[in-house]
C-alpha atoms as a PDB file:
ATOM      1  CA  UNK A   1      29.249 122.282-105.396  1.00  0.00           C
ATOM      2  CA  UNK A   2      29.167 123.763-108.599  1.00  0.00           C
ATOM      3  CA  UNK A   3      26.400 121.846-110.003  1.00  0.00           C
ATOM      4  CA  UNK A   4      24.123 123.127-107.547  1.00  0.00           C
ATOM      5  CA  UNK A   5      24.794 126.737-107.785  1.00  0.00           C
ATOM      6  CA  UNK A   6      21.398 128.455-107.626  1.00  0.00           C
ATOM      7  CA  UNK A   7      22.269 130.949-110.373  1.00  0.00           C
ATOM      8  CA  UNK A   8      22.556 128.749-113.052  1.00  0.00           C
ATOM      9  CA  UNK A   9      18.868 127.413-112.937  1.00  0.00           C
ATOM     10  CA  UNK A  10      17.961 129.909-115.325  1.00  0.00           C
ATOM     11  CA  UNK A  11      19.582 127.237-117.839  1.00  0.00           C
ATOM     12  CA  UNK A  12      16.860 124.966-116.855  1.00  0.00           C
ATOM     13  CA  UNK A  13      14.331 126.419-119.401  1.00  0.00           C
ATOM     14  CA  UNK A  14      15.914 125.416-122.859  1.00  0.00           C
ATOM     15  CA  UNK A  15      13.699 122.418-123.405  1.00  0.00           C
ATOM     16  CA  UNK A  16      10.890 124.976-122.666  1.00  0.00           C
ATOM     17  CA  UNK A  17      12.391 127.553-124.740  1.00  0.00           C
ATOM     18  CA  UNK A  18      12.815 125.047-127.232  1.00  0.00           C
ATOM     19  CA  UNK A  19       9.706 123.428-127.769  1.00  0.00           C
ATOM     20  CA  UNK A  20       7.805 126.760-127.654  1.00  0.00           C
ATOM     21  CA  UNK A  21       9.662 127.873-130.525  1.00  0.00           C
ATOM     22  CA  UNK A  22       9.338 124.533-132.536  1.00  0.00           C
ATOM     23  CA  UNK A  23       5.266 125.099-131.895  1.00  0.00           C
ATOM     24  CA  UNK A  24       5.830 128.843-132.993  1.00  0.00           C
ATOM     25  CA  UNK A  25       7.493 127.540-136.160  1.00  0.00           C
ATOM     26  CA  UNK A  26       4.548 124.260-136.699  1.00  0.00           C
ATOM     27  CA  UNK A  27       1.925 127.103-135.930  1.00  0.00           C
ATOM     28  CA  UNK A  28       3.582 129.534-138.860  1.00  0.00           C
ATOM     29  CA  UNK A  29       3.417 126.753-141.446  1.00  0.00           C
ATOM     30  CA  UNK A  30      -0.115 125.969-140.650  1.00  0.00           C
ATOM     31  CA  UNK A  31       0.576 122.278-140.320  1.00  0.00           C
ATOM     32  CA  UNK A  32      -2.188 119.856-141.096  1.00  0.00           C
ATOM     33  CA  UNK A  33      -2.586 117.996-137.667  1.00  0.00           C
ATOM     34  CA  UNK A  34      -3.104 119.136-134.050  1.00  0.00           C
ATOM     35  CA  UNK A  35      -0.748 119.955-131.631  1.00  0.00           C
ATOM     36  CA  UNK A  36      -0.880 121.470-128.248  1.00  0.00           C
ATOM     37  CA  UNK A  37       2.086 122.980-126.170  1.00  0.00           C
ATOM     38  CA  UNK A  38       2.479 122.673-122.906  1.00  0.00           C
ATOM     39  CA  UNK A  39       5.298 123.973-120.793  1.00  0.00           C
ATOM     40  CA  UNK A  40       5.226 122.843-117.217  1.00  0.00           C
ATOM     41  CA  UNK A  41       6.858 125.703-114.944  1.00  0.00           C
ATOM     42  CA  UNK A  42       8.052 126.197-111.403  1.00  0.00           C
ATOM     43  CA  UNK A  43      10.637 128.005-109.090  1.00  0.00           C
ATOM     44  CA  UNK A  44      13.594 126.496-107.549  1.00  0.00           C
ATOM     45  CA  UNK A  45      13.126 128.683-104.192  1.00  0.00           C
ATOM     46  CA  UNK A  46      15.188 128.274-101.372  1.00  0.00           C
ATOM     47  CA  UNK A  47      12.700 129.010 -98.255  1.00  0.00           C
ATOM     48  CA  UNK A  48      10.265 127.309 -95.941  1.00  0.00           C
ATOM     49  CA  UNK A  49       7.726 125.941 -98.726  1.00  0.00           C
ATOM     50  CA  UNK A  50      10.509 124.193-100.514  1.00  0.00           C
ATOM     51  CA  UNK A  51      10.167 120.744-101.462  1.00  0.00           C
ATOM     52  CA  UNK A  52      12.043 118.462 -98.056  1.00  0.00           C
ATOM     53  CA  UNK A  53      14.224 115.419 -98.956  1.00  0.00           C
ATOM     54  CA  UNK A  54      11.937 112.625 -97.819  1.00  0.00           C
ATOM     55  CA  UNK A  55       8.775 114.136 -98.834  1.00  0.00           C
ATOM     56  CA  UNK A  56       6.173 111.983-100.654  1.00  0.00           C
ATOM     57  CA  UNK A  57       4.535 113.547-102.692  1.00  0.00           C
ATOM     58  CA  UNK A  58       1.295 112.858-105.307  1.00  0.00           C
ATOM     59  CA  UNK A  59       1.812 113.448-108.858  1.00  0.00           C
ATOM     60  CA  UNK A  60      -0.851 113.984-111.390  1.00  0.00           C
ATOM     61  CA  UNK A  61      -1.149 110.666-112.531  1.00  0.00           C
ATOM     62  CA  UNK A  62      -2.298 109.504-109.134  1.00  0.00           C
ATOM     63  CA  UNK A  63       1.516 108.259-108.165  1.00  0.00           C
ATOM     64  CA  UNK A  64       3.192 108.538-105.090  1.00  0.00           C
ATOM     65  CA  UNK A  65       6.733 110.122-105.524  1.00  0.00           C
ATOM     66  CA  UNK A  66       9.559 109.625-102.906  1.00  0.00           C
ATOM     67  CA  UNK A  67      11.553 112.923-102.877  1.00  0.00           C
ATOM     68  CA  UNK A  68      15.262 112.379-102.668  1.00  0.00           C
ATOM     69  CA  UNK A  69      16.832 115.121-104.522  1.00  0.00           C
ATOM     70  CA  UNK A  70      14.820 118.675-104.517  1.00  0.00           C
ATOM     71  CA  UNK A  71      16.812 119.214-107.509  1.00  0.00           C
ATOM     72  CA  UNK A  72      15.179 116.911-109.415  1.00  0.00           C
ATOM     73  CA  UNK A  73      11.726 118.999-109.638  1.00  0.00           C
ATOM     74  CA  UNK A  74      12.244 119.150-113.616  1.00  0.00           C
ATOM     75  CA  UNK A  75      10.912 115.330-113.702  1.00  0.00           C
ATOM     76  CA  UNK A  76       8.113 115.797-111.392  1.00  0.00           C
ATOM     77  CA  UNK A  77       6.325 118.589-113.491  1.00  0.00           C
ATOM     78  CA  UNK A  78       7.056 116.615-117.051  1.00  0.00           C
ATOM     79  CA  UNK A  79       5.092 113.747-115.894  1.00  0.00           C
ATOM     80  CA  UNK A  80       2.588 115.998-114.543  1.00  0.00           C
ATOM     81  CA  UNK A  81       2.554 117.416-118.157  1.00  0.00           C
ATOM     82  CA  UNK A  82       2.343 114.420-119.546  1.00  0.00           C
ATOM     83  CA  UNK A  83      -0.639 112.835-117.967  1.00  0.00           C
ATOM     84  CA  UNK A  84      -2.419 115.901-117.910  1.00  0.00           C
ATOM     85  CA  UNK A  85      -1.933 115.552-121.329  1.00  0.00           C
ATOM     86  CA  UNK A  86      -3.143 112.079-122.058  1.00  0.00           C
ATOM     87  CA  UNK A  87      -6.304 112.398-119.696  1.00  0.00           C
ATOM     88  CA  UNK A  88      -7.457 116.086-120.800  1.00  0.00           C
ATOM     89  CA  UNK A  89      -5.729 116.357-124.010  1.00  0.00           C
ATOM     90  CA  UNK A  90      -6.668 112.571-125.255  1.00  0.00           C
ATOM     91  CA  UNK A  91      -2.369 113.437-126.501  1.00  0.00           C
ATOM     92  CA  UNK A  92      -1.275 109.614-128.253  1.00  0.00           C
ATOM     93  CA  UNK A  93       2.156 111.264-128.750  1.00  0.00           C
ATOM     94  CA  UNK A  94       4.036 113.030-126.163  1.00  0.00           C
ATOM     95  CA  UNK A  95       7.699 114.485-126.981  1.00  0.00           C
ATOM     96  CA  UNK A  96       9.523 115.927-123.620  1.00  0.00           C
ATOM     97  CA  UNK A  97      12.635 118.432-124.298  1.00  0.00           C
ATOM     98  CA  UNK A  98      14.412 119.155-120.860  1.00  0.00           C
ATOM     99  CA  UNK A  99      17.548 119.328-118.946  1.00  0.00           C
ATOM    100  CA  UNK A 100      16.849 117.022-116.239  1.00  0.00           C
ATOM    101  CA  UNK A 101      20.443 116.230-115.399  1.00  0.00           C
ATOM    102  CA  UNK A 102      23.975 117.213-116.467  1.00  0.00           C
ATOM    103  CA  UNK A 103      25.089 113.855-116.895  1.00  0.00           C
ATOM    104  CA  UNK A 104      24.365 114.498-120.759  1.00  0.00           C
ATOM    105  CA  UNK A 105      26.148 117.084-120.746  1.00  0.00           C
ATOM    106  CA  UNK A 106      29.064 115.588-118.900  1.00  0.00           C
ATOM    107  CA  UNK A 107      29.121 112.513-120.752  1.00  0.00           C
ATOM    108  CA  UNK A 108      28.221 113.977-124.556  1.00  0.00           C
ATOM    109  CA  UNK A 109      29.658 117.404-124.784  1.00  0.00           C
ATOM    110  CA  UNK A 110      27.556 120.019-126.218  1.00  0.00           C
ATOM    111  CA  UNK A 111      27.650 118.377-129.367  1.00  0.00           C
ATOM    112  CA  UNK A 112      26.034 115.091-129.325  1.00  0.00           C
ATOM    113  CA  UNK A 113      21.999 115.162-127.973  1.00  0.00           C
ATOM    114  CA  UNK A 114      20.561 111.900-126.150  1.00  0.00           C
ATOM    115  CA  UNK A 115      16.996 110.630-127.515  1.00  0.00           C
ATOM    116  CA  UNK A 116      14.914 108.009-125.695  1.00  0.00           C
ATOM    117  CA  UNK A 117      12.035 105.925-126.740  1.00  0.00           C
ATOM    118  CA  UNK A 118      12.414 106.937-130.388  1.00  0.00           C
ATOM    119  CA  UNK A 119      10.334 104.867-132.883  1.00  0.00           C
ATOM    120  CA  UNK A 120      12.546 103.365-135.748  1.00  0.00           C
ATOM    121  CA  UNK A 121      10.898 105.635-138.285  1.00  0.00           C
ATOM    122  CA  UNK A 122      11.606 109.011-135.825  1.00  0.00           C
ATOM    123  CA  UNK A 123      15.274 107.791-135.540  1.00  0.00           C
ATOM    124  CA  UNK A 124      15.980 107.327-138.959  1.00  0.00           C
ATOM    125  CA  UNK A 125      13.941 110.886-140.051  1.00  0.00           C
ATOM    126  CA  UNK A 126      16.249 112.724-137.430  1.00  0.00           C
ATOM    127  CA  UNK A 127      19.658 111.346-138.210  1.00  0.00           C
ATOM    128  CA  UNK A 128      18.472 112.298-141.881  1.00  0.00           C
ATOM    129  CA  UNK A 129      17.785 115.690-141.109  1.00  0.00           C
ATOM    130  CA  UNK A 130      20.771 115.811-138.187  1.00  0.00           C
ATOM    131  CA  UNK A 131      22.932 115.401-141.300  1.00  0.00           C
ATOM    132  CA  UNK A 132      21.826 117.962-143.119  1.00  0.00           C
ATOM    133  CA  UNK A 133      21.941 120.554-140.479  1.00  0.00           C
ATOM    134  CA  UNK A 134      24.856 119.468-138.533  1.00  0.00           C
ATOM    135  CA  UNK A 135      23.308 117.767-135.803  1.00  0.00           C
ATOM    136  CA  UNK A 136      24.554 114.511-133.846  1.00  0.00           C
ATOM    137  CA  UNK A 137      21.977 112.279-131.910  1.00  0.00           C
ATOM    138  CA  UNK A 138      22.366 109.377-130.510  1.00  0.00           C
ATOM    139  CA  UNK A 139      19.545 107.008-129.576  1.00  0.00           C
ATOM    140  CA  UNK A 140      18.327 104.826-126.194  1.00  0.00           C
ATOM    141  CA  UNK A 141      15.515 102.866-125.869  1.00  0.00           C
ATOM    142  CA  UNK A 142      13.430 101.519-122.638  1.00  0.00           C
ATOM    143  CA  UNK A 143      15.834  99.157-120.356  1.00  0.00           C
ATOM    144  CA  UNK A 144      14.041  97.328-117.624  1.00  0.00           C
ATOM    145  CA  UNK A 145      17.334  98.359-115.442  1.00  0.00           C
ATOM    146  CA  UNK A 146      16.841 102.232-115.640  1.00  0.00           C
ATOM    147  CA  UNK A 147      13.059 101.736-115.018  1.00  0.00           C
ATOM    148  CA  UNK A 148      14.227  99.587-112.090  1.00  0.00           C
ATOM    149  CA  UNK A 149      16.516 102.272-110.806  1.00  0.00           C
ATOM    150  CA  UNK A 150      13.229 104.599-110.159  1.00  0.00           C
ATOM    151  CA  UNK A 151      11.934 102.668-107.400  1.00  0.00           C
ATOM    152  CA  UNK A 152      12.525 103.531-104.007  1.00  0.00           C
ATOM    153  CA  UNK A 153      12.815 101.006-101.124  1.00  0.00           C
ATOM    154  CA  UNK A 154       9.481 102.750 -99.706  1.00  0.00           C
ATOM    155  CA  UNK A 155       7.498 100.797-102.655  1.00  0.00           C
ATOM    156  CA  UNK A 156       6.868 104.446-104.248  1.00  0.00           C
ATOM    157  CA  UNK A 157       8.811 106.478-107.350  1.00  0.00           C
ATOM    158  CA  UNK A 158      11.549 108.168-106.876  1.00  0.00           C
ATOM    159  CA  UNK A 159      12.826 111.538-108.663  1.00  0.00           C
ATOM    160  CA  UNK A 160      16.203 111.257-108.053  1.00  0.00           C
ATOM    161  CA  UNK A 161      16.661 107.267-109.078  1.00  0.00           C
ATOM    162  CA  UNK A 162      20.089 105.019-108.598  1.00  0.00           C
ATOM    163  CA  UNK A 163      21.653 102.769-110.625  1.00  0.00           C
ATOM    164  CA  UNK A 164      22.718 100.369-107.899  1.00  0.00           C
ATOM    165  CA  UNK A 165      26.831  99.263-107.565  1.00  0.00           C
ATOM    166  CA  UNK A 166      29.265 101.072-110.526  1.00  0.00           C
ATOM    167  CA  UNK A 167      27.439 101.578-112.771  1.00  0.00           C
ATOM    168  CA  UNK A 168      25.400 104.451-110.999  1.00  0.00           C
ATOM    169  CA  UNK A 169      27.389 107.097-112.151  1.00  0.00           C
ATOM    170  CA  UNK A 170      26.635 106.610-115.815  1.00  0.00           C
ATOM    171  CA  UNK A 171      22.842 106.223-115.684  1.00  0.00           C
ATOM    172  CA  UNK A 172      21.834 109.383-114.792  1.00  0.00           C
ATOM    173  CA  UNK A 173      20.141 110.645-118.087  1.00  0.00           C
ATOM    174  CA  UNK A 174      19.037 107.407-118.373  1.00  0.00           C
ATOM    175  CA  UNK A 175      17.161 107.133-115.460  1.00  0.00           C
ATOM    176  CA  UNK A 176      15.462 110.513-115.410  1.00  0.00           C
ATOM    177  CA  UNK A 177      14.000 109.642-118.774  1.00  0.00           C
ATOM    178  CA  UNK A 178      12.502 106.185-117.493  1.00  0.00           C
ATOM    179  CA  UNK A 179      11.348 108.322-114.612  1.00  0.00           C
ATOM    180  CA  UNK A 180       9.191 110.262-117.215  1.00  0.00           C
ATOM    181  CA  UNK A 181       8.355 106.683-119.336  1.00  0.00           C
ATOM    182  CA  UNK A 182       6.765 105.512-116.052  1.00  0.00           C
ATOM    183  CA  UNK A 183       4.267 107.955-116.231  1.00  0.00           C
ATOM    184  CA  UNK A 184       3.142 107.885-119.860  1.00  0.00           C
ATOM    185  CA  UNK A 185       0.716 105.607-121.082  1.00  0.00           C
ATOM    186  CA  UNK A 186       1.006 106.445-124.736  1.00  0.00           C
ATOM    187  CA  UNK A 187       4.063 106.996-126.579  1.00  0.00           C
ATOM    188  CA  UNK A 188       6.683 108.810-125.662  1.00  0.00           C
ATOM    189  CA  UNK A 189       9.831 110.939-126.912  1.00  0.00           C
ATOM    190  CA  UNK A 190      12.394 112.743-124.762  1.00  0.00           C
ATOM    191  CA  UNK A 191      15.237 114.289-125.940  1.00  0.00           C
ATOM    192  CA  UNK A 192      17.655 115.494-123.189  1.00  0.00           C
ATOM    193  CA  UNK A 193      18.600 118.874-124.258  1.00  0.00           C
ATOM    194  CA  UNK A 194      21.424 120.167-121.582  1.00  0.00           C
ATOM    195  CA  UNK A 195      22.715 123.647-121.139  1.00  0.00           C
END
């Protein structure tokens, strides 16, 4: 299907693309606190070391992960990033950009951005400076259901998660961003930034 065409994983690096150029910018007005960048990479090959559906694999953290979708591999290196992170980085605030599913994209246009796990203060500094610059965000915060969704019936995480019944359809964005909340310990922000 069209969602799966190979050739269009190049899209797959604007959170990367992004956040490297908002640390570019931080570094260039030699801001007052730390910050550290890290971009987690991989390739999306097609050939015998490939991830396998029904793989389990280990993350970083120590978690087992339940592969059901080896198109999901976005997810898997963010919370690899993100623990490293908190245990060699002592980071107390991570902020994830990625396109971890098109269901933002299908559901929001290219106009409207989905945030998760925002503080109060964060949400009401971006919608500030979203209306300044012609931005629209809109805002989710952490729902048992979509951490629920991440759990396999093996016990173990899941990278693909499923909303179960009708709703499933809808929770995609959601669900990949709980997948990432699972793994941080300290605060987190993800915004889902789609192609």
């Amino acid at each position: 299907p069209y969602t799966s065409y190979v050739n269009c994983m190049k899209n797959d690096m604007g959170g990367g693309a992004l956040a490297f150029h908002i640390f570019k910018y931080l570094i260039e007005q030699e801001v007052a606190f730390g910050v550290d960048l890290l971009i987690p990479c991989c390739e999306n090959s097609v050939d015998e070391k490939a991830m396998k559906p029904g793989s389990i694999i280990t993350s970083h953290s120590g978690h087992e992960v339940f592969i059901d979708h080896t198109d999901a591999e976005g997810r898997l290196i963010l919370a690899d990033a993100i623990s490293y992170a908190e245990k060699r980085l002592a980071a107390v605030n991570s902020y994830t950009m990625a396109t971890l599913t098109t269901a933002a994209l299908q559901q929001f246009g290219n106009f409207l951005t989905p945030t998760y796990f925002l503080s109060k203060e964060q949400k009401y500094a971006l919608d500030g400076l979203a209306a300044v610059h012609g931005e629209e965000f809109t805002h989710y915060n952490f729902q048992r259901w979509y951490d629920v969704a991440n759990q396999h019936t093996t016990g173990v995480r899941t990278n693909r998660g499923n909303l179960r019944g009708a709703a499933a359809v809808g929770g995609r964005s959601n669900v990949a961003a709980h997948f990432l909340k699972f793994f941080a310990k300290n605060k987190l922000a993800h915004f889902d930034i789609f192609n």
